[in-house]
N, C-alpha and C. Protein backbone atom coordinates (compact mmCIF):
# COMPACT_ATOMS: atom_id res chain seq x y z
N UNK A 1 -95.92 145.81 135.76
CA UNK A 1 -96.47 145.10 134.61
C UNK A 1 -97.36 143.94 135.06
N UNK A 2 -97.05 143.37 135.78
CA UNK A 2 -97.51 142.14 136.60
C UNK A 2 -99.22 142.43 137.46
N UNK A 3 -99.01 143.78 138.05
CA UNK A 3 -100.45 144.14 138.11
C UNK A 3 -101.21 144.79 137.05
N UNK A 4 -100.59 145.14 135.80
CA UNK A 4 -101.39 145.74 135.04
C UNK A 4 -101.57 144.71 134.11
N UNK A 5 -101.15 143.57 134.35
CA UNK A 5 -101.87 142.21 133.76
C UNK A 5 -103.16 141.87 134.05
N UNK A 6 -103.11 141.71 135.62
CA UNK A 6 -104.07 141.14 135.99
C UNK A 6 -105.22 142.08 136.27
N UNK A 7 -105.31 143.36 136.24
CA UNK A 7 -106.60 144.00 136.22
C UNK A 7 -106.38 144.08 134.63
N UNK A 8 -105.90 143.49 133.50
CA UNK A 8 -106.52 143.89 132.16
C UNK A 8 -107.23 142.29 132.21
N UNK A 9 -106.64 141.30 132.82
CA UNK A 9 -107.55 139.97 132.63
C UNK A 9 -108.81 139.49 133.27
N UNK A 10 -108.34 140.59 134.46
CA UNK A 10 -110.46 140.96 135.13
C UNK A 10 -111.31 141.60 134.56
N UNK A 11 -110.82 142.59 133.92
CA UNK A 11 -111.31 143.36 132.85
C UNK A 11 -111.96 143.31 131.57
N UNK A 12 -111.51 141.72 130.86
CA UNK A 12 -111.67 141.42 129.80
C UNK A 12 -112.70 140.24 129.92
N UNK A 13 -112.52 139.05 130.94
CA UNK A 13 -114.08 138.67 131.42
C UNK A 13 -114.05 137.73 132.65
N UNK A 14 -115.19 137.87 133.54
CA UNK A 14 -115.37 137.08 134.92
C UNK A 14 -114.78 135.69 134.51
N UNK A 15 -114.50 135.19 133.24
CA UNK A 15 -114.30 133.93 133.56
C UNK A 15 -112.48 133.72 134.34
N UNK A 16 -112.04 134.78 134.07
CA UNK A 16 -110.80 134.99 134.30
C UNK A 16 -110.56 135.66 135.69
N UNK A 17 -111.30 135.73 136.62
CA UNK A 17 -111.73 136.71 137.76
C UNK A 17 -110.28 135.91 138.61
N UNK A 18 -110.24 136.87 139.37
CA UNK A 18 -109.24 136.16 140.46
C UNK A 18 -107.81 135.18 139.92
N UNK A 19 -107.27 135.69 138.81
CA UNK A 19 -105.94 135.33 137.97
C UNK A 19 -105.35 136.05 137.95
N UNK A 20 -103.81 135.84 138.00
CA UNK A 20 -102.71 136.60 137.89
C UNK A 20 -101.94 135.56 136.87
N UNK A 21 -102.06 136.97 135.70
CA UNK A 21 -101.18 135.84 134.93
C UNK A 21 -100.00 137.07 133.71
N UNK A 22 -98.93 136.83 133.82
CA UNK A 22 -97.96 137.91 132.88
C UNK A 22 -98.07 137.39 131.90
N UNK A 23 -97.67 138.35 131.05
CA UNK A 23 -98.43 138.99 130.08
C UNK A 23 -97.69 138.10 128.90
N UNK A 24 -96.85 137.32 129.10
CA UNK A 24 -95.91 136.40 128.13
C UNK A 24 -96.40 135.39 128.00
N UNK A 25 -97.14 135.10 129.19
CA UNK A 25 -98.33 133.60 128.63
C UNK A 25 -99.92 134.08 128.81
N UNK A 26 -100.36 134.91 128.47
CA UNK A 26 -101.63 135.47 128.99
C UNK A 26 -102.31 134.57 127.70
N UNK A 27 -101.91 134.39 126.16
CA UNK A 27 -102.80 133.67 125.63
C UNK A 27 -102.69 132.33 125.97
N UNK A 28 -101.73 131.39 126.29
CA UNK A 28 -101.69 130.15 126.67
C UNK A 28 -102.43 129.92 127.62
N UNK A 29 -102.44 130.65 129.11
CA UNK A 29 -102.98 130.43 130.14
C UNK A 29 -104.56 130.35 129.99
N UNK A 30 -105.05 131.32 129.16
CA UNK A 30 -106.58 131.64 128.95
C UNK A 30 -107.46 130.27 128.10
N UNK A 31 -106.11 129.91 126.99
CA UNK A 31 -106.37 128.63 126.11
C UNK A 31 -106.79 127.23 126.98
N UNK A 32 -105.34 127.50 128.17
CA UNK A 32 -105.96 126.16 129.32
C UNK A 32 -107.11 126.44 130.08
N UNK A 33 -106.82 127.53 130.95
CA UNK A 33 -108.30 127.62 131.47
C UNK A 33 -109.49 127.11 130.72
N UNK A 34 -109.75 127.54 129.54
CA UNK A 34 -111.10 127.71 129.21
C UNK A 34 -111.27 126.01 128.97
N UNK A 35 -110.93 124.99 129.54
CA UNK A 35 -111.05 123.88 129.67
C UNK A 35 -111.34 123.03 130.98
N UNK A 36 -110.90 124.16 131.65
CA UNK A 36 -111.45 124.04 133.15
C UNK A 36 -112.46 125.19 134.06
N UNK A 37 -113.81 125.17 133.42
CA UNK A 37 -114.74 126.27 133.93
C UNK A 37 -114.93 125.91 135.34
N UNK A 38 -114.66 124.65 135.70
CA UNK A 38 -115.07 124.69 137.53
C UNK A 38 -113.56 125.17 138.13
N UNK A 39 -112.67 125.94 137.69
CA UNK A 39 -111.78 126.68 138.36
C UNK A 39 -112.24 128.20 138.28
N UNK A 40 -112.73 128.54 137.71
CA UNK A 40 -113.28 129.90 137.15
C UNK A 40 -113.73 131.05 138.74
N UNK A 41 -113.88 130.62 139.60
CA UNK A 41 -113.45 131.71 140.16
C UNK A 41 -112.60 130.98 141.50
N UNK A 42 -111.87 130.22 141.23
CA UNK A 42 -110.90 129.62 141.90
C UNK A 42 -109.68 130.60 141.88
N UNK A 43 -108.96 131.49 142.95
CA UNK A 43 -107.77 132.50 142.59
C UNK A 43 -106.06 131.44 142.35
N UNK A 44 -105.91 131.96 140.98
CA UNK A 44 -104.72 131.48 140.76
C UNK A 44 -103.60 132.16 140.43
N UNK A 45 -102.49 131.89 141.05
CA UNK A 45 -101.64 132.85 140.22
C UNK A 45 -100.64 132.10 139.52
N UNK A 46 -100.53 132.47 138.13
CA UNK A 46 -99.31 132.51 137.45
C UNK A 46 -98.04 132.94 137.70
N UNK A 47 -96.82 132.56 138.07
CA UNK A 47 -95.48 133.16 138.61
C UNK A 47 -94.24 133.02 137.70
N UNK A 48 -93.87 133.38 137.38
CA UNK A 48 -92.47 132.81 136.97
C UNK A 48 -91.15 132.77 137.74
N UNK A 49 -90.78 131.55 138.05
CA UNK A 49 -89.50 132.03 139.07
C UNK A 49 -88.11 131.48 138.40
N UNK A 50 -86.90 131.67 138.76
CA UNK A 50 -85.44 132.01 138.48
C UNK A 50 -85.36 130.24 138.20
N UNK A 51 -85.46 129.47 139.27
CA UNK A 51 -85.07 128.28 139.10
C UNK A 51 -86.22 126.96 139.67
N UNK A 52 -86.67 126.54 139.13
CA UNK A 52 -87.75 125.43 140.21
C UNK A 52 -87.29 123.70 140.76
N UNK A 53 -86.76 123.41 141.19
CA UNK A 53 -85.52 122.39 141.80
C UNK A 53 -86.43 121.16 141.22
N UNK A 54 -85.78 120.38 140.42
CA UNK A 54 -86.30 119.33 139.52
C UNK A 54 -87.75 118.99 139.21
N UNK A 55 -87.81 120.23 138.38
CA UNK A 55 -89.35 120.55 137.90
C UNK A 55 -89.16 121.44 136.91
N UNK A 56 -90.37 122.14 135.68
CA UNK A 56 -90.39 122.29 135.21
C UNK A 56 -91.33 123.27 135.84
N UNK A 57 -92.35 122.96 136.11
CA UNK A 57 -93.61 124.14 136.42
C UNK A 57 -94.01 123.24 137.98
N UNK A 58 -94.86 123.83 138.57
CA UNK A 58 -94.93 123.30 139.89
C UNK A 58 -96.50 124.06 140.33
N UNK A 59 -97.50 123.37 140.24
CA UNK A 59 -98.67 124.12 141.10
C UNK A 59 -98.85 123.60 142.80
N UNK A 60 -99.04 123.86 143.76
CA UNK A 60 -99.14 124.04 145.09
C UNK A 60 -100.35 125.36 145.83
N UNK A 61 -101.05 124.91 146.78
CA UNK A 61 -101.84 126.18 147.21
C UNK A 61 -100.76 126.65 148.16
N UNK A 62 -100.98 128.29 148.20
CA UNK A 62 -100.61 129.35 148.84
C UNK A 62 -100.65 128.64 150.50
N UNK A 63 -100.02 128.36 150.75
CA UNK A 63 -99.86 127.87 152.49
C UNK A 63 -100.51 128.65 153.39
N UNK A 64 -100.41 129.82 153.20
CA UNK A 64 -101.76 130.94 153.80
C UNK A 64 -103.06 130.35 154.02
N UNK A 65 -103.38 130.16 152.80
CA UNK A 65 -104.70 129.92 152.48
C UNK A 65 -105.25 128.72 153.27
N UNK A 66 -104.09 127.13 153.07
CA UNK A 66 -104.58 126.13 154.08
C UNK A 66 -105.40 126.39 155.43
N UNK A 67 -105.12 127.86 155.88
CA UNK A 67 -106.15 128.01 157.07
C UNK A 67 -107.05 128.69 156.92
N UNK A 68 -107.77 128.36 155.88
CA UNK A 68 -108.98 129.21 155.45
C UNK A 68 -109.87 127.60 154.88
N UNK A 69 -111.18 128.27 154.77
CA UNK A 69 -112.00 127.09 153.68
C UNK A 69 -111.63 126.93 152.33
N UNK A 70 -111.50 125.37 151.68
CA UNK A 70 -111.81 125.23 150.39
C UNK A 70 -112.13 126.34 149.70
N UNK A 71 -113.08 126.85 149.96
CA UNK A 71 -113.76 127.61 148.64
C UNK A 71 -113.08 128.86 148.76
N UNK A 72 -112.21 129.30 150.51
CA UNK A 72 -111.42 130.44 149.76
C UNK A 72 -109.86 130.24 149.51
N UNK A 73 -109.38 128.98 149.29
CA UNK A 73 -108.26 128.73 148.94
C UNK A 73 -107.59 129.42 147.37
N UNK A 74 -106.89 129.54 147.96
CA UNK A 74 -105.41 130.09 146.54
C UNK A 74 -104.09 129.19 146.12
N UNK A 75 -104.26 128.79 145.17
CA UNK A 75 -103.37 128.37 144.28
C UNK A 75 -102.12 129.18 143.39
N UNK A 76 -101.44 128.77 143.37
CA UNK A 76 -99.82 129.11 142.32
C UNK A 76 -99.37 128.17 141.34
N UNK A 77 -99.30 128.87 140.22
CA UNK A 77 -98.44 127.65 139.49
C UNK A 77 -97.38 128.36 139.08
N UNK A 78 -96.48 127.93 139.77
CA UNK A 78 -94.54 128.59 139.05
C UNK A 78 -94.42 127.59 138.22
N UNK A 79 -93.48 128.74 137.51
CA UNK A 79 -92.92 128.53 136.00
C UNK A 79 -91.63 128.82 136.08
N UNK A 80 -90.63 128.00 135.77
CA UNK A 80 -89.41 128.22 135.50
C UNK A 80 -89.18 129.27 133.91
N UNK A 81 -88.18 129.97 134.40
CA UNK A 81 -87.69 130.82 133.18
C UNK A 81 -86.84 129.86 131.92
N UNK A 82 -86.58 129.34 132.82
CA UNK A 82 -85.83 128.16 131.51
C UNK A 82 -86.35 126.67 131.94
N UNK A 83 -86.27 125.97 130.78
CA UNK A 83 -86.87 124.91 131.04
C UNK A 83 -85.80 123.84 130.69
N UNK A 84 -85.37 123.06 131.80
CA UNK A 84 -83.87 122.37 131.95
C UNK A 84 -84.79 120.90 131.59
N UNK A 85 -84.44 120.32 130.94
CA UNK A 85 -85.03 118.85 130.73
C UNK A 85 -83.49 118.33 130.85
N UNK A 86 -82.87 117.56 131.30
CA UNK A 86 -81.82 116.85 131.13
C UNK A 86 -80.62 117.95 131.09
N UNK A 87 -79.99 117.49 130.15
CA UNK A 87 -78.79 118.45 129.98
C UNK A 87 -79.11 119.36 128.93
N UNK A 88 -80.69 119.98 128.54
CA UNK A 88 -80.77 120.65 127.76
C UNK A 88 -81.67 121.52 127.92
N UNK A 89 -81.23 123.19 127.70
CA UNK A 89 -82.01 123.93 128.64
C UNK A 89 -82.82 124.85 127.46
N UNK A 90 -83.95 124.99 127.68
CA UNK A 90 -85.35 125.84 126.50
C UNK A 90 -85.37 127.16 127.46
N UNK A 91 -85.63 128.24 126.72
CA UNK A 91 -85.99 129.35 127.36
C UNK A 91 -87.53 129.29 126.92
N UNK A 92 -88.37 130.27 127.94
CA UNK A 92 -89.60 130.04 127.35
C UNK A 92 -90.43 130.49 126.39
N UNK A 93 -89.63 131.62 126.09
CA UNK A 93 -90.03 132.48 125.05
C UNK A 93 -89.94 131.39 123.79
N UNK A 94 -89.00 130.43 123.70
CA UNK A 94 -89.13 129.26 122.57
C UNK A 94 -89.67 128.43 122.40
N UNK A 95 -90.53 127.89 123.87
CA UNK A 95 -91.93 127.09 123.74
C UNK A 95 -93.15 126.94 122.88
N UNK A 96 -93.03 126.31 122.42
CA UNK A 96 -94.33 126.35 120.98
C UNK A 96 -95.37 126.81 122.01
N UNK A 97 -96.32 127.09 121.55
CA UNK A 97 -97.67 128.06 122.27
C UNK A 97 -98.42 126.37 122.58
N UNK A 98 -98.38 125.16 121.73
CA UNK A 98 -99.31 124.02 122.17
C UNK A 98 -98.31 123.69 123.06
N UNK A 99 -97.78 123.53 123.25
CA UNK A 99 -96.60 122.94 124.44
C UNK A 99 -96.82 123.33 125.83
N UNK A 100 -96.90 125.22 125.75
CA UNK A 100 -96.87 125.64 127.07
C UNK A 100 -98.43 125.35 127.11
N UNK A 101 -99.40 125.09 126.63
CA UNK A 101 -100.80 125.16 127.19
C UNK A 101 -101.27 123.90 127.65
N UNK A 102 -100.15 122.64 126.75
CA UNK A 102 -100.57 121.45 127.33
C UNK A 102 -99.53 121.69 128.90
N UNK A 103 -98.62 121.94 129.25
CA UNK A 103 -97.64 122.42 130.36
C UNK A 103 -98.95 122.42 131.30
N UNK A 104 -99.27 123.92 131.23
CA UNK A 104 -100.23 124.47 131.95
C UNK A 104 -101.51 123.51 132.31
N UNK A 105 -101.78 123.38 131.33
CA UNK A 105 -102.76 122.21 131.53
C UNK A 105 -102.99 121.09 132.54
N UNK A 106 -102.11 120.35 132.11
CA UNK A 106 -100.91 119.04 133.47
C UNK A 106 -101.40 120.20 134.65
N UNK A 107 -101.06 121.24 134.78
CA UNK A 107 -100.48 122.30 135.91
C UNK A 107 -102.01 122.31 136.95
N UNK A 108 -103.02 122.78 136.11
CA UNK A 108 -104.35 123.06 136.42
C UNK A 108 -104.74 121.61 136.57
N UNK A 109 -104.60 120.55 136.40
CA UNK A 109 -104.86 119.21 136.34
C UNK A 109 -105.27 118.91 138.14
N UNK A 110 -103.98 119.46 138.30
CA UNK A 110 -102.54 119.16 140.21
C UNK A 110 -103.78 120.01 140.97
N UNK A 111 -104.35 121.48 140.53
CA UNK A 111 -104.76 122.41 140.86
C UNK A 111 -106.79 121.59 141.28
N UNK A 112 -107.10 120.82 140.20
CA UNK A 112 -108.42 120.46 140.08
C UNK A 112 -108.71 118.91 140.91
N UNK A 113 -107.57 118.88 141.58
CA UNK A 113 -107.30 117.32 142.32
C UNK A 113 -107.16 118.04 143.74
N UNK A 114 -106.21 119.09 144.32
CA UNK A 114 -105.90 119.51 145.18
C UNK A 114 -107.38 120.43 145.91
N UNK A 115 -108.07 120.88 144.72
CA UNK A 115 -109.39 121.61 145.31
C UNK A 115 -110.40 120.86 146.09
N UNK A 116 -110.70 119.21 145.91
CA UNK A 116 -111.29 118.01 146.26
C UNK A 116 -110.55 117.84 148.02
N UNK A 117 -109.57 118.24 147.99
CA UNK A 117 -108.88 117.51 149.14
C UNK A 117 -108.98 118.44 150.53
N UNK A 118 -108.71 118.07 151.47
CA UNK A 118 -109.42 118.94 152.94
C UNK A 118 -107.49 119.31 152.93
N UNK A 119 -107.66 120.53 153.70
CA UNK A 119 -106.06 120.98 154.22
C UNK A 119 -105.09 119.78 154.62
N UNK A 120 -105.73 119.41 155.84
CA UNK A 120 -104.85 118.41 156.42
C UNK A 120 -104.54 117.44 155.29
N UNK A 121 -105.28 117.13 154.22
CA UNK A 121 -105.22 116.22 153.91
C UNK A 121 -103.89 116.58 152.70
N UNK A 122 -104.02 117.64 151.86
CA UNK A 122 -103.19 118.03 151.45
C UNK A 122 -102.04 118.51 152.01
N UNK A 123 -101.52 118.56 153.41
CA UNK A 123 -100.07 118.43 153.60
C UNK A 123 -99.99 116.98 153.97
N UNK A 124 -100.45 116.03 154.26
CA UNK A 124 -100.22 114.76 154.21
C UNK A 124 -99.42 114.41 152.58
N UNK A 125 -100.66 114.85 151.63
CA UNK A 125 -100.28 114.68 150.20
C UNK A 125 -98.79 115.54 149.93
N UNK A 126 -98.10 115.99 150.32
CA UNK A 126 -97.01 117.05 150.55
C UNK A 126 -95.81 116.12 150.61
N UNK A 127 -96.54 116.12 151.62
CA UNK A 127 -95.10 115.04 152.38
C UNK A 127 -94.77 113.81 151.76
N UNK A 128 -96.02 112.73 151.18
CA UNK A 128 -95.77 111.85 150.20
C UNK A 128 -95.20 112.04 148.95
N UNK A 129 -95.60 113.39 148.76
CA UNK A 129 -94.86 113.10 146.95
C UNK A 129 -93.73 113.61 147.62
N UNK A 130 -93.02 114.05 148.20
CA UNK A 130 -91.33 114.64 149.27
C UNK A 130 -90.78 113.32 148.67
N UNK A 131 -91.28 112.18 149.74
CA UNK A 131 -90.39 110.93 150.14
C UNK A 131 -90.91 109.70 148.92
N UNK A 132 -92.05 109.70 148.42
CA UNK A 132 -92.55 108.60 147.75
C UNK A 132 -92.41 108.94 146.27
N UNK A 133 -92.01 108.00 145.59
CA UNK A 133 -92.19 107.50 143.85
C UNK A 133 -93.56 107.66 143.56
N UNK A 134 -93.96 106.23 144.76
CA UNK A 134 -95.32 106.04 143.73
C UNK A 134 -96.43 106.84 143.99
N UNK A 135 -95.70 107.82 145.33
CA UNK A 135 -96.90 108.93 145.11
C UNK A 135 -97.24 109.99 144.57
N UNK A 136 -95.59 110.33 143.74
CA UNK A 136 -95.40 111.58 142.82
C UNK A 136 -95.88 110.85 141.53
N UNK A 137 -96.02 109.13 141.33
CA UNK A 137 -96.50 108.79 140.22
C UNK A 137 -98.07 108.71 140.02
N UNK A 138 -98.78 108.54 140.91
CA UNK A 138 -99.59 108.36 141.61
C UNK A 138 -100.68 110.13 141.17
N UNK A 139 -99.72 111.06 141.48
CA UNK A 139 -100.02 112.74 141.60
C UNK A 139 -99.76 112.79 139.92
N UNK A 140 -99.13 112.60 139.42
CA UNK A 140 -98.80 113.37 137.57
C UNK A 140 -99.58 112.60 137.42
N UNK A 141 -100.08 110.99 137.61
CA UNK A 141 -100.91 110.16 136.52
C UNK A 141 -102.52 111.10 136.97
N UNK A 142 -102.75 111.26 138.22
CA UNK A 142 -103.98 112.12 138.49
C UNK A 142 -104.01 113.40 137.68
N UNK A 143 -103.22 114.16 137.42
CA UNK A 143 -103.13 115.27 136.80
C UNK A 143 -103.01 115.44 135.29
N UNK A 144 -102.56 114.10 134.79
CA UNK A 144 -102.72 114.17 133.53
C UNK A 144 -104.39 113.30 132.94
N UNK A 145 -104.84 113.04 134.20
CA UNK A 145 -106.39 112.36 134.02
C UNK A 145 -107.63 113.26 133.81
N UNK A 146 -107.17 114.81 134.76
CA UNK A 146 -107.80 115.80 134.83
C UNK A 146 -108.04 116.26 133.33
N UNK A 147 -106.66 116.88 133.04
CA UNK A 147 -106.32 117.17 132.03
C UNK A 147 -107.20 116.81 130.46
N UNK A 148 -106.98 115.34 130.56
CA UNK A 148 -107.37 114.51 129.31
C UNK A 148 -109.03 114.33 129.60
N UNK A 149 -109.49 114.25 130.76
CA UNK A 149 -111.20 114.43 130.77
C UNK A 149 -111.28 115.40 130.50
N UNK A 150 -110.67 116.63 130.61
CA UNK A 150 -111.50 118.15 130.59
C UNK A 150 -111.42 118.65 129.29
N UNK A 151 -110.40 117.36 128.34
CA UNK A 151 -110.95 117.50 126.22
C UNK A 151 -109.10 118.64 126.57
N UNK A 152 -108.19 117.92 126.78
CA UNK A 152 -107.34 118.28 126.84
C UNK A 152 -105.99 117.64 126.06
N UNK A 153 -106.59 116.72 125.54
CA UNK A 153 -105.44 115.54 125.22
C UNK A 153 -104.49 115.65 123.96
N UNK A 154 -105.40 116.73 123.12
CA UNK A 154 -104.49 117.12 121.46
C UNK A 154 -102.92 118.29 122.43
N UNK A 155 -102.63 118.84 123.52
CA UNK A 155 -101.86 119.33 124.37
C UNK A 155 -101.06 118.81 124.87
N UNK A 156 -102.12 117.66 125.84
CA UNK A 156 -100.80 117.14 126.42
C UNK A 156 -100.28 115.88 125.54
N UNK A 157 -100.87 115.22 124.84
CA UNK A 157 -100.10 114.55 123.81
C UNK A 157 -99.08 115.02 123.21
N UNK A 158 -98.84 116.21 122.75
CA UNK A 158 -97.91 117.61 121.86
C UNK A 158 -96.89 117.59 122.73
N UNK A 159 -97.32 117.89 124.32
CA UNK A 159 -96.02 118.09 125.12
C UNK A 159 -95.58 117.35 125.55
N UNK A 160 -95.95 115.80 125.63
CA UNK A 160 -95.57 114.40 125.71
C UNK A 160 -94.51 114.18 124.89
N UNK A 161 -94.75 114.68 123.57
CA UNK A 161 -94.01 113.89 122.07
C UNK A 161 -92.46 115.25 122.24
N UNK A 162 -92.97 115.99 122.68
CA UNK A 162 -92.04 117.58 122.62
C UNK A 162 -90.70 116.82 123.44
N UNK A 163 -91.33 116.38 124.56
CA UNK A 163 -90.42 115.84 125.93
C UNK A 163 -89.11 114.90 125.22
N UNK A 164 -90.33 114.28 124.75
CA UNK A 164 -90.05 112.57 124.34
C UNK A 164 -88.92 112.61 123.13
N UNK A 165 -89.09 113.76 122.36
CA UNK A 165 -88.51 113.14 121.33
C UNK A 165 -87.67 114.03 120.77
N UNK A 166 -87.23 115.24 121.58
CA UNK A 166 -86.46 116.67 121.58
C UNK A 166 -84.75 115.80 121.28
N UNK A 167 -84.34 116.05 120.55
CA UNK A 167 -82.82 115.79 120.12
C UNK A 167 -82.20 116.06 121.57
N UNK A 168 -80.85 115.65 122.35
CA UNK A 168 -80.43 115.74 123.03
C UNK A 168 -81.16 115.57 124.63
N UNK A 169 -82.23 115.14 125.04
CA UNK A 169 -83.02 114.60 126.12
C UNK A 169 -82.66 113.15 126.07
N UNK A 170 -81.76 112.74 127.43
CA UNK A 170 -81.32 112.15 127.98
C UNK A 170 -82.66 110.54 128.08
N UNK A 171 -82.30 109.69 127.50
CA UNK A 171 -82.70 108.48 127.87
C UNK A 171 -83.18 107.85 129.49
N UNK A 172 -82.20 108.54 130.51
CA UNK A 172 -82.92 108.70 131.66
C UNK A 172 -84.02 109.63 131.93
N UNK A 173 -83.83 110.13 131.57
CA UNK A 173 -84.86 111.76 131.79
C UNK A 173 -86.57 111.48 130.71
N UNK A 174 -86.06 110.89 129.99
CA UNK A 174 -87.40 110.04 129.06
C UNK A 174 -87.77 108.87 130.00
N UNK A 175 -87.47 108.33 130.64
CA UNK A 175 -87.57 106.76 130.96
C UNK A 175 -88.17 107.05 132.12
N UNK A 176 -88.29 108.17 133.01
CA UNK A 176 -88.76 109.16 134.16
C UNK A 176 -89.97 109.47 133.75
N UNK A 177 -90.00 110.29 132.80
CA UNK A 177 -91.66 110.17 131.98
C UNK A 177 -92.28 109.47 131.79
N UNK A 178 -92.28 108.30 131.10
CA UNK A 178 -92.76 107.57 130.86
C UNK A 178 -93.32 106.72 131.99
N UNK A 179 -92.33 106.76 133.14
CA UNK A 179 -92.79 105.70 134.48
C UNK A 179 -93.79 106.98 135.03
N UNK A 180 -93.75 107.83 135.10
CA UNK A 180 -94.58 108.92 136.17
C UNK A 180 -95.72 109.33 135.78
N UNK A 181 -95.88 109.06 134.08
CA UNK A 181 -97.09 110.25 133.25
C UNK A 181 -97.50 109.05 132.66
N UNK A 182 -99.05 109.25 132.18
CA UNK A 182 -99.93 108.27 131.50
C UNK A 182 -98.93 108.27 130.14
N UNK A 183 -99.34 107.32 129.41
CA UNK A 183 -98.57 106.64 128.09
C UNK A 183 -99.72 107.10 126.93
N UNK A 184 -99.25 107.50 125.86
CA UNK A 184 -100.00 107.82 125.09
C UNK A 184 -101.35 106.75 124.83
N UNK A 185 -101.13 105.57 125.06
CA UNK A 185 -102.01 104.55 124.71
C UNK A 185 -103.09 104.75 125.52
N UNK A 186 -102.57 104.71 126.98
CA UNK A 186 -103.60 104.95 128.46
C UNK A 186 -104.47 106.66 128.18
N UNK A 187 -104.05 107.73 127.08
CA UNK A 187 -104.53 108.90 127.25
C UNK A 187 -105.55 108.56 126.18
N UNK A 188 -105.23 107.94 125.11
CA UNK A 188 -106.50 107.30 124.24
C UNK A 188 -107.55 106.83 124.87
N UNK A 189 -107.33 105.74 125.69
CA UNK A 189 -108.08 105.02 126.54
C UNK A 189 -108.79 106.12 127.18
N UNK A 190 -108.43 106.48 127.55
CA UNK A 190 -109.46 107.48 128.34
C UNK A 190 -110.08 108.48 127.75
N UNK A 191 -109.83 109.20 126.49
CA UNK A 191 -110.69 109.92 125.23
C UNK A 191 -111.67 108.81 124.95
N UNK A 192 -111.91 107.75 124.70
CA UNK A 192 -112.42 106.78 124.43
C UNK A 192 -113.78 106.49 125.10
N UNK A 193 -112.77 106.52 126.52
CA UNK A 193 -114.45 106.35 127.36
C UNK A 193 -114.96 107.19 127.91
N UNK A 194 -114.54 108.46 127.68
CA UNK A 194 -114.84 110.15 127.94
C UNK A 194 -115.83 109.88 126.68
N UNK A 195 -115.74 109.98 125.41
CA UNK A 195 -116.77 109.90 124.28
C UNK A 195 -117.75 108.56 124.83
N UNK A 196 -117.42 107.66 125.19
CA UNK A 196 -118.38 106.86 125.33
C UNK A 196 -119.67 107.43 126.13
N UNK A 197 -119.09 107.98 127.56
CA UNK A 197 -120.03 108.61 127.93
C UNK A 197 -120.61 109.56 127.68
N UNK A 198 -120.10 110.22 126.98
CA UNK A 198 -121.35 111.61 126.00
C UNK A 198 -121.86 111.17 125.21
N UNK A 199 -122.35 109.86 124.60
CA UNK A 199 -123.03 109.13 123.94
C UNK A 199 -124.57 109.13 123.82
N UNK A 200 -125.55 109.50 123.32
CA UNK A 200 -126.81 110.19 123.56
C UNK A 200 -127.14 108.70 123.96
């Protein structure tokens, strides 16, 4: 099923060239993409895996690829089958469709920061968000910057408020968000001066 995804999503148009994506988020995934055309023939794959160790979704390039050039690098973004926020676990099939695309979004954010960066430089970046706070804070606030320039922000705002304000999500587990991810105020701010500059 998994390959007869991805030759129906080469199939349907180049902007989608070089994606692997199943067939349970094929409209979400296509919704984020089409917000990021300088990934467009960037190869990504969509995964879903069993468990992702205090994460939710996780993009990283293919370690292969680090010994190749930039331009032929490969990317992954795993997806957990369930989505554990605290002590409360979502399957994904129950994800509102704006939720998983702002998800994804954030995801491709990690993906459009990591393409800028030389190999070496990205296992340096590896190893910091491992051991460092402020460099995993440092990495989501970059990724949700991507995100919100690329006219992304009615998403990840949705999956901000989803996080934030889900009955039974733990006051620690909110208070984690809030220190790691831009603040709704700071994602304004930056719609703000994103319109400023398209200003004739």
């Amino acid at each position: 099923m998994r390959n007869l995804t991805f030759i129906l999503v080469m199939a349907l148009t180049n902007s989608f060239a070089q994606k692997e994506i199943p067939q349970s988020i094929l409209k979400e995934a296509k919704v984020a993409l089409s917000f990021y055309p300088q990934l467009e023939n960037v190869p990504i794959v969509f995964k879903f895996k069993k468990n992702i160790k205090k994460s939710t979704m996780q993009a990283q390039p293919i370690f292969s690829s680090l010994f190749t050039t930039r331009k032929k690098r490969r990317y992954v973004v795993l997806i957990s089958e369930r989505f554990k926020i605290a002590q409360t676990t979502f399957l994904t099939k129950d994800i509102p469709e704006d939720i998983m695309i702002g998800w994804l979004g954030h995801e491709l954010g990690h993906i459009m920061d990591y393409k800028n960066r030389s190999s070496l430089n990205l296992i340096w970046f590896g190893i910091k968000y491992y051991f460092s706070s402020s460099s995993i804070k440092d990495a989501e606030r970059t990724a949700d910057g991507y995100a919100v320039n690329s006219g992304m922000e009615k998403y990840i705002l949705k999956t901000k408020d989803f996080i934030l304000n889900q009955a039974g999500i733990s006051e620690k587990y909110k208070e984690r968000i809030k220190r790691l991810y831009l603040s709704q105020e700071e994602i304004m701010e930056l719609v703000e001066e994103r319109e400023a500059l398209n200003l004739p």
